[in-house]
PDB file of N, CA and C in Angstrom:
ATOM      1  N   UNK A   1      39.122 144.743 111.665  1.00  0.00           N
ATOM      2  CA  UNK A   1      40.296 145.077 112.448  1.00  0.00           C
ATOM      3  C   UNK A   1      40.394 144.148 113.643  1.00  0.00           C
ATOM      4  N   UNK A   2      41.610 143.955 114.064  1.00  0.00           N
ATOM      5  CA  UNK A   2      41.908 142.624 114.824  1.00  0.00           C
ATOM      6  C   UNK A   2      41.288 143.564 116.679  1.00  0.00           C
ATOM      7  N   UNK A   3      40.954 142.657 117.251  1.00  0.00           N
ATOM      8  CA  UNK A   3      40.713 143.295 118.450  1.00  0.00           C
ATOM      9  C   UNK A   3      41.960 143.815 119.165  1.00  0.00           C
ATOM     10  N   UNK A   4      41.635 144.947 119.910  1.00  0.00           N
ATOM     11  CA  UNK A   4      42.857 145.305 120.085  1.00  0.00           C
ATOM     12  C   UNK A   4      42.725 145.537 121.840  1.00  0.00           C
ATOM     13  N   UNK A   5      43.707 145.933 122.478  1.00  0.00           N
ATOM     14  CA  UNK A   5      44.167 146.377 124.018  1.00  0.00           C
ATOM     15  C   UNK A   5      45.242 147.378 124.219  1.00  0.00           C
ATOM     16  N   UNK A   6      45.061 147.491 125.476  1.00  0.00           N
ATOM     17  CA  UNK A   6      45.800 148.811 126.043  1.00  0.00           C
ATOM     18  C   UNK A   6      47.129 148.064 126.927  1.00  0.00           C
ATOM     19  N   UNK A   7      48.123 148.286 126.642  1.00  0.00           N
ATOM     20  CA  UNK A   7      49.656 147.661 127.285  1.00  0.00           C
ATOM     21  C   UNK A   7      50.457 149.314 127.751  1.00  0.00           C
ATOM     22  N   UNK A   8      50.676 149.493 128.608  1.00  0.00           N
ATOM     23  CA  UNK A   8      51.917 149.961 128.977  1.00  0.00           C
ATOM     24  C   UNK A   8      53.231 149.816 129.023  1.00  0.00           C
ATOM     25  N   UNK A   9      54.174 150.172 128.613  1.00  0.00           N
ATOM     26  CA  UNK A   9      55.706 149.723 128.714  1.00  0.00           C
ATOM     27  C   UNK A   9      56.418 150.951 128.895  1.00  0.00           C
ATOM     28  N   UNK A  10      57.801 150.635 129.769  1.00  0.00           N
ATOM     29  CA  UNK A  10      59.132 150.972 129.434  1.00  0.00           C
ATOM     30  C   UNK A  10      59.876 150.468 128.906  1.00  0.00           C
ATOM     31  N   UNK A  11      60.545 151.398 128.318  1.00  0.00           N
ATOM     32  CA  UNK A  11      61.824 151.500 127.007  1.00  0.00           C
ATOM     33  C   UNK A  11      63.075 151.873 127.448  1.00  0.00           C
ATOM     34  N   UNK A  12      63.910 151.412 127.063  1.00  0.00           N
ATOM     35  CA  UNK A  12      64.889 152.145 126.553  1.00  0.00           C
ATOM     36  C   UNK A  12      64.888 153.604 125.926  1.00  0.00           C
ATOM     37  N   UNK A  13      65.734 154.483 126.339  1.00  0.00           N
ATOM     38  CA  UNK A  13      65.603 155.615 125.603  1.00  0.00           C
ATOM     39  C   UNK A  13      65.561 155.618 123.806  1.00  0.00           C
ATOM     40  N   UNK A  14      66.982 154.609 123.486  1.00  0.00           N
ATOM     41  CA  UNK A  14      67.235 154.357 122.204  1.00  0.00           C
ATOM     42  C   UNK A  14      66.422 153.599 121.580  1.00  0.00           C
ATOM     43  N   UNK A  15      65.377 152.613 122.348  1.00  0.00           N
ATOM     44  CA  UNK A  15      64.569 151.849 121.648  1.00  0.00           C
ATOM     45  C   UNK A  15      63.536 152.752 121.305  1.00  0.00           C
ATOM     46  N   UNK A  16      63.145 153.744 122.186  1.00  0.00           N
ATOM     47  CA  UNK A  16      61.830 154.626 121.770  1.00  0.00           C
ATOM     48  C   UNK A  16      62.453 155.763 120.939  1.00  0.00           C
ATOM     49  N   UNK A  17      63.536 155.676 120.454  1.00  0.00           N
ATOM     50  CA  UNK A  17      63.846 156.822 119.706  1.00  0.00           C
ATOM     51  C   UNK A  17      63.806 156.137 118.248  1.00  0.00           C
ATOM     52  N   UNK A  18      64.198 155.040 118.349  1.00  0.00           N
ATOM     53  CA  UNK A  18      64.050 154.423 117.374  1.00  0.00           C
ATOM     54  C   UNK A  18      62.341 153.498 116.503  1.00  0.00           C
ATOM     55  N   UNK A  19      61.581 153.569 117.648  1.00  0.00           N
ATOM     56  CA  UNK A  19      59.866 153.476 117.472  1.00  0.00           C
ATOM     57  C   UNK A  19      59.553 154.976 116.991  1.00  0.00           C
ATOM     58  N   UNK A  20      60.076 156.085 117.461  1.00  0.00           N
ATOM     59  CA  UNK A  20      59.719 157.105 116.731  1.00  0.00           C
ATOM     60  C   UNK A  20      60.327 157.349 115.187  1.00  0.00           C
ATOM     61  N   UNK A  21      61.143 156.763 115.116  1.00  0.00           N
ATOM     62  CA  UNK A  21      61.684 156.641 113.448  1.00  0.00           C
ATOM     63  C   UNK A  21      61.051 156.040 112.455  1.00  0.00           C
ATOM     64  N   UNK A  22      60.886 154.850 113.438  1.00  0.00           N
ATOM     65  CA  UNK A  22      60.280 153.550 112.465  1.00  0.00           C
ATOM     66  C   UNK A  22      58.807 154.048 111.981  1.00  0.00           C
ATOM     67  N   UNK A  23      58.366 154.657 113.176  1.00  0.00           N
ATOM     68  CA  UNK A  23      56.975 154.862 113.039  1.00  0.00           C
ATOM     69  C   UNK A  23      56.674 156.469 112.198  1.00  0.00           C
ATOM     70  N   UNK A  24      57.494 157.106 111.746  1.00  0.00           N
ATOM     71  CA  UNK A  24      57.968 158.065 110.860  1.00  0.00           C
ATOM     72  C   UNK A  24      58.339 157.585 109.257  1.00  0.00           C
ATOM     73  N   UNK A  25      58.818 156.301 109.596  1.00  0.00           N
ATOM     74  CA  UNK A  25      59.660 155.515 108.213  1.00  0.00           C
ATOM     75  C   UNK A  25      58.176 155.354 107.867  1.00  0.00           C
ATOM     76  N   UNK A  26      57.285 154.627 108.794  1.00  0.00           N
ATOM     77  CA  UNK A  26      55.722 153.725 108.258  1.00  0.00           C
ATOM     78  C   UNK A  26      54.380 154.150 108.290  1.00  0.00           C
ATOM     79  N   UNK A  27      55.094 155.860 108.023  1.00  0.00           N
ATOM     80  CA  UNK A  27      53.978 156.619 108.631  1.00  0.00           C
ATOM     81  C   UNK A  27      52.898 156.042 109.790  1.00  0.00           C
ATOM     82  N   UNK A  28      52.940 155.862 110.847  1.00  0.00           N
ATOM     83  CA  UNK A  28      51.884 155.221 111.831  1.00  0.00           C
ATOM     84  C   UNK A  28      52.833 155.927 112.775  1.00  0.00           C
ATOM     85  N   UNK A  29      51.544 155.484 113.624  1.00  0.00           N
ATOM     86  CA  UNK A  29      51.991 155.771 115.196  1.00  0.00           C
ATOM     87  C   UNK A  29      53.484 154.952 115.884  1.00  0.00           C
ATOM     88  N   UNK A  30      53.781 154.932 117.184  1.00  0.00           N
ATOM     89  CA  UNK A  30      54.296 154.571 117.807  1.00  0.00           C
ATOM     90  C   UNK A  30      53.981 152.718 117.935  1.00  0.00           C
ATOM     91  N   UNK A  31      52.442 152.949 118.541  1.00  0.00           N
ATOM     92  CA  UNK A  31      51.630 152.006 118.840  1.00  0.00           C
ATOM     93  C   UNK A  31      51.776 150.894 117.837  1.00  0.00           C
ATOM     94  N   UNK A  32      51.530 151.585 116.425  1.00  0.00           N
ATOM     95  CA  UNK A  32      51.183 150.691 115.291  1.00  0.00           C
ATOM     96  C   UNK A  32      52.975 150.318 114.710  1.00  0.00           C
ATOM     97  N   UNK A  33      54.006 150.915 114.683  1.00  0.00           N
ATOM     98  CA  UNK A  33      54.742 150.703 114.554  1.00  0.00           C
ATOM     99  C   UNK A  33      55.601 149.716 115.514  1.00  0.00           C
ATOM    100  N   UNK A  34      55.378 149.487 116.518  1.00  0.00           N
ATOM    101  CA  UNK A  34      55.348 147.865 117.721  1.00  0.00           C
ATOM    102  C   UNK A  34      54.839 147.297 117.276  1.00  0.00           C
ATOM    103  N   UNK A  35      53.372 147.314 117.026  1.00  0.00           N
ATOM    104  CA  UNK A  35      52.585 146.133 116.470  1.00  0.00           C
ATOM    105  C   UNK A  35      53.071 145.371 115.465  1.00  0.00           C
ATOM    106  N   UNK A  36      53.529 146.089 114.751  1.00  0.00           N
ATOM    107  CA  UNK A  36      54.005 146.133 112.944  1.00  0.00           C
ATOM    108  C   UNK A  36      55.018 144.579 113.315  1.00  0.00           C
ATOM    109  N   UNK A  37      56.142 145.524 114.072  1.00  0.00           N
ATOM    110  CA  UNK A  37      57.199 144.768 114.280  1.00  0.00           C
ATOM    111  C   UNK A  37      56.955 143.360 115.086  1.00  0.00           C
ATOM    112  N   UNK A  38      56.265 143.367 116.016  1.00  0.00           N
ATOM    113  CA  UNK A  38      55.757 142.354 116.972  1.00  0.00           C
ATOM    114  C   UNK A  38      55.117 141.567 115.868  1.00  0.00           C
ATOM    115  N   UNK A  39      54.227 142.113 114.926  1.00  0.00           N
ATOM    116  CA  UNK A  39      53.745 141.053 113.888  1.00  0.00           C
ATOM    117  C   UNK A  39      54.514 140.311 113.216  1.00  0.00           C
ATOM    118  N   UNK A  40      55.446 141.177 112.436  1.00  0.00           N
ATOM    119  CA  UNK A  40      56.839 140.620 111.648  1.00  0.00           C
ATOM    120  C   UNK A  40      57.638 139.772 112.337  1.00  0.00           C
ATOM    121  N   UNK A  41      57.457 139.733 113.498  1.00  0.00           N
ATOM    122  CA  UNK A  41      58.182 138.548 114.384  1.00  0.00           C
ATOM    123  C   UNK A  41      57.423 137.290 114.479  1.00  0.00           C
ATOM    124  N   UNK A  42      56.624 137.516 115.001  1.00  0.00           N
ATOM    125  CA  UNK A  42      55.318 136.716 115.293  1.00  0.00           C
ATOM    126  C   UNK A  42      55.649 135.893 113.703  1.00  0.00           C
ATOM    127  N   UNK A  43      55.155 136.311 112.366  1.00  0.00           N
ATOM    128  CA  UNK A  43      55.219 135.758 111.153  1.00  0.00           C
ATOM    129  C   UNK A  43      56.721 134.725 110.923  1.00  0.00           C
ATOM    130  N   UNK A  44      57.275 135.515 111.642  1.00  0.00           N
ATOM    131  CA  UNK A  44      58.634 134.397 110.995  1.00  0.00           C
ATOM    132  C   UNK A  44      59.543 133.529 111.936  1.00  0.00           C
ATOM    133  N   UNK A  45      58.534 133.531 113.193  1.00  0.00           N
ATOM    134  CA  UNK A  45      58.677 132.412 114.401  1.00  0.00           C
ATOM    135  C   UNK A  45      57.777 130.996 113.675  1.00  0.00           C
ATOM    136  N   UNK A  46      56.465 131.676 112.870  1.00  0.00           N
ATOM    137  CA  UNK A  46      55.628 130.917 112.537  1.00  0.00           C
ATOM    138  C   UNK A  46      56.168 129.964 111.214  1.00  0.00           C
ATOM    139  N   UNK A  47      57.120 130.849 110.324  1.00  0.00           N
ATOM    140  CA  UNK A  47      57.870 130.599 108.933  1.00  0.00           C
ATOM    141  C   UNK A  47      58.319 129.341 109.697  1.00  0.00           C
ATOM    142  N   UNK A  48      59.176 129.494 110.835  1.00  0.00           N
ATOM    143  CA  UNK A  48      60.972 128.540 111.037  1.00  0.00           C
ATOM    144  C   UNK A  48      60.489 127.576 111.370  1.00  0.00           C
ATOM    145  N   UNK A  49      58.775 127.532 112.609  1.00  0.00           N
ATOM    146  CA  UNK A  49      58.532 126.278 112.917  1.00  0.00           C
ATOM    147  C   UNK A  49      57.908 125.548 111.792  1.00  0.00           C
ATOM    148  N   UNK A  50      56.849 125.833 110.834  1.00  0.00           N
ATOM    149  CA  UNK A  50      57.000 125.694 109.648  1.00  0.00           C
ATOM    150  C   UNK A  50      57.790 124.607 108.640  1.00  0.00           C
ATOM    151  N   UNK A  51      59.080 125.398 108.600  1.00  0.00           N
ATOM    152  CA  UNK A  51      60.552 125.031 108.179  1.00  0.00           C
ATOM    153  C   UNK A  51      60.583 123.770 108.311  1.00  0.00           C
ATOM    154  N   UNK A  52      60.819 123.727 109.770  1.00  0.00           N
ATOM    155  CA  UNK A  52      61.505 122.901 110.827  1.00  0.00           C
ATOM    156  C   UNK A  52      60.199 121.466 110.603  1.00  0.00           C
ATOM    157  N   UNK A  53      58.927 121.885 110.857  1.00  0.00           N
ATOM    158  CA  UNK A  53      58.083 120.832 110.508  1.00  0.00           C
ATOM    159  C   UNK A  53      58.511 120.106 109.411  1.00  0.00           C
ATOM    160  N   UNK A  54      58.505 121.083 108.041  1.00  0.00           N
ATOM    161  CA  UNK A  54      58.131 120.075 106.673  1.00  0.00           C
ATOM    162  C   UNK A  54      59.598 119.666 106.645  1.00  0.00           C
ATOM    163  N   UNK A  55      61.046 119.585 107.209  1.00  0.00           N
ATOM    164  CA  UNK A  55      62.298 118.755 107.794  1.00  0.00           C
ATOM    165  C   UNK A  55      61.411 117.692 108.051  1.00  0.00           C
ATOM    166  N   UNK A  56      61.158 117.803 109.184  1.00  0.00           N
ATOM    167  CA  UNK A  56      60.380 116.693 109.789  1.00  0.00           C
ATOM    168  C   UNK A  56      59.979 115.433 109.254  1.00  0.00           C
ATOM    169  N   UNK A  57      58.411 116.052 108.528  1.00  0.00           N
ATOM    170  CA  UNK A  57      58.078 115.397 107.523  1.00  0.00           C
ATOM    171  C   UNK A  57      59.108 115.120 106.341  1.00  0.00           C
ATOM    172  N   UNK A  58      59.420 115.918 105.895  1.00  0.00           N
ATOM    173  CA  UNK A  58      60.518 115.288 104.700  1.00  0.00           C
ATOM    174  C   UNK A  58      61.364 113.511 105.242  1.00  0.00           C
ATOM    175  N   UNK A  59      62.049 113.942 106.623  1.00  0.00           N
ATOM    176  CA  UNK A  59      62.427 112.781 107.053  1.00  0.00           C
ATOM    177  C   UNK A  59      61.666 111.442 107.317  1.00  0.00           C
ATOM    178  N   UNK A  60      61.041 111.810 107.977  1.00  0.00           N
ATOM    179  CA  UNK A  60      59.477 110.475 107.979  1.00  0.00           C
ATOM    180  C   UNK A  60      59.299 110.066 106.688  1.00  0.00           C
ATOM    181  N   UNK A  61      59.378 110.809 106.063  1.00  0.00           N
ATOM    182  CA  UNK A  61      58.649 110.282 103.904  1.00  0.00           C
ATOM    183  C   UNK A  61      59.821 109.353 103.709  1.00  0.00           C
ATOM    184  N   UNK A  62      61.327 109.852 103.499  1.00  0.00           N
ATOM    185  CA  UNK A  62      61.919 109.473 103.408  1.00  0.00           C
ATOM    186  C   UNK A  62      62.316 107.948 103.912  1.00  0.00           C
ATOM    187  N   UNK A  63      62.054 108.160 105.276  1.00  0.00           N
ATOM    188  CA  UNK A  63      62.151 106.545 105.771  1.00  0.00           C
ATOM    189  C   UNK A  63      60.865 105.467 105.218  1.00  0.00           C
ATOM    190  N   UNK A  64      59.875 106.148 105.439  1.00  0.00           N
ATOM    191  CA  UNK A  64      58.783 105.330 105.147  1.00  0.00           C
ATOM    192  C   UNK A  64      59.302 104.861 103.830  1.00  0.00           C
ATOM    193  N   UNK A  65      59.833 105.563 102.703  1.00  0.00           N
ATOM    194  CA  UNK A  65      59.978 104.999 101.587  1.00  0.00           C
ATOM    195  C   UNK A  65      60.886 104.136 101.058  1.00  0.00           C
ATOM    196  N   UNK A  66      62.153 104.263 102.698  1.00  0.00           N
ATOM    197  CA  UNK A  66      63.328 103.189 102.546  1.00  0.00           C
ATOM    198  C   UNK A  66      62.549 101.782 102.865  1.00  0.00           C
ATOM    199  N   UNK A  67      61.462 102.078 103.501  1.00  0.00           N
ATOM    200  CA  UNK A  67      60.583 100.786 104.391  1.00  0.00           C
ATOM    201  C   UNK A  67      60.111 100.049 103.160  1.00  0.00           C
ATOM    202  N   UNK A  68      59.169 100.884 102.926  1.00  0.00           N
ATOM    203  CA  UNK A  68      58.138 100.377 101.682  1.00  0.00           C
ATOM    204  C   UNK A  68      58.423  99.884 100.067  1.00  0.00           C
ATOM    205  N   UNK A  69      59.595 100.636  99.554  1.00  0.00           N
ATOM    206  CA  UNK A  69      59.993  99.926  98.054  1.00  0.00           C
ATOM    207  C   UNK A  69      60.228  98.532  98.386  1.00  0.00           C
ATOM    208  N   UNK A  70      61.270  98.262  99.354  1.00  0.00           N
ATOM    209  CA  UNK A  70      61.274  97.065  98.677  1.00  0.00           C
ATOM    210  C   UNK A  70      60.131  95.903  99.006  1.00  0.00           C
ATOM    211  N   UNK A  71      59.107  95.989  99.592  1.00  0.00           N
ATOM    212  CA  UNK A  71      57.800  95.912  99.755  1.00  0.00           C
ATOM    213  C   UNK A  71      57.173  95.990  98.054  1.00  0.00           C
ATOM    214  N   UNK A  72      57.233  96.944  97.604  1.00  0.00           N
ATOM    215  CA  UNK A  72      56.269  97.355  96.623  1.00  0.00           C
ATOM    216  C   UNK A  72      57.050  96.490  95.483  1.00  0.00           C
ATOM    217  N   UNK A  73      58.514  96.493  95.817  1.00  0.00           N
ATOM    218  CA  UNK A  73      59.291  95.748  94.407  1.00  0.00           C
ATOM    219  C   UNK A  73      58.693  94.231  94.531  1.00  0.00           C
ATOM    220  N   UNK A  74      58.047  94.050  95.369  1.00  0.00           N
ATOM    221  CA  UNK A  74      57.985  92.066  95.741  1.00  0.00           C
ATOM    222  C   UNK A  74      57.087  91.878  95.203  1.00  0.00           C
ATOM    223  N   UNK A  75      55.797  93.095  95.374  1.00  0.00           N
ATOM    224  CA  UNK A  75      54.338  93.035  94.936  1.00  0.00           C
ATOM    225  C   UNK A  75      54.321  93.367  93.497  1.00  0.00           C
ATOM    226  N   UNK A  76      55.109  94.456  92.902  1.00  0.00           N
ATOM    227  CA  UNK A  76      55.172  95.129  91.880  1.00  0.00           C
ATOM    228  C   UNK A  76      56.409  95.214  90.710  1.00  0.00           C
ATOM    229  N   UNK A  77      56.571  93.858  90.681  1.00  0.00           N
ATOM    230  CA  UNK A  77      58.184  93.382  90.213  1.00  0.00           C
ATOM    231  C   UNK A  77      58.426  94.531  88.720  1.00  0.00           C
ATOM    232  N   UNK A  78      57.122  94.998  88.156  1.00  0.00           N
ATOM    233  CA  UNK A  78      57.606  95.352  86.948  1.00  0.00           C
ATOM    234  C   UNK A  78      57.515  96.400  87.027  1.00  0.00           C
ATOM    235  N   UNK A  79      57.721  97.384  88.116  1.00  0.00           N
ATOM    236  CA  UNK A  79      58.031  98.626  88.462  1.00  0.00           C
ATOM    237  C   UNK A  79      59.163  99.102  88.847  1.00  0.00           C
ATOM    238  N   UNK A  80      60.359  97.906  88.442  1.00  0.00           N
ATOM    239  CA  UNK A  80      61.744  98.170  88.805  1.00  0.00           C
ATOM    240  C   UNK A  80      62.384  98.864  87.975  1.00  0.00           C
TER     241      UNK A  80
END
């Protein structure tokens, strides 16, 4: 089990009415039902940068490879 800590917060009325749902929907606590969600966020901040990286890379490949064929066609004529 991941180490855990003690946080205090205020809410919104509707937000804690709605941690009591969720956490009813996921059978768990209050506690664990934040976590839940804070995780599920956490995971798909991690997805987009992710995303956004292998863009990245995709673009870099891409150029490198506008660079390099015709390089490789000079060396490697019978690979045309």
């Amino acid at each position: 089990m991941a180490d855990t800590g003690k946080l205090t917060i205020s809410l919104p009325r509707d937000l804690i009415s709605f941690a009591d749902k969720l956490s009813k929907e996921r059978n768990t606590s209050r506690s664990g039902a934040i976590a839940s969600v804070l995780q599920e966020l956490a995971k798909e901040r991690e997805r987009a940068q992710m995303v956004e990286g292998y863009k990245v890379m995709a673009e870099q490949n891409r150029e490198f490879a506008a660079r390099t064929l015709p390089l490789a066609n000079e060396v490697l004529p019978e690979w045309k």
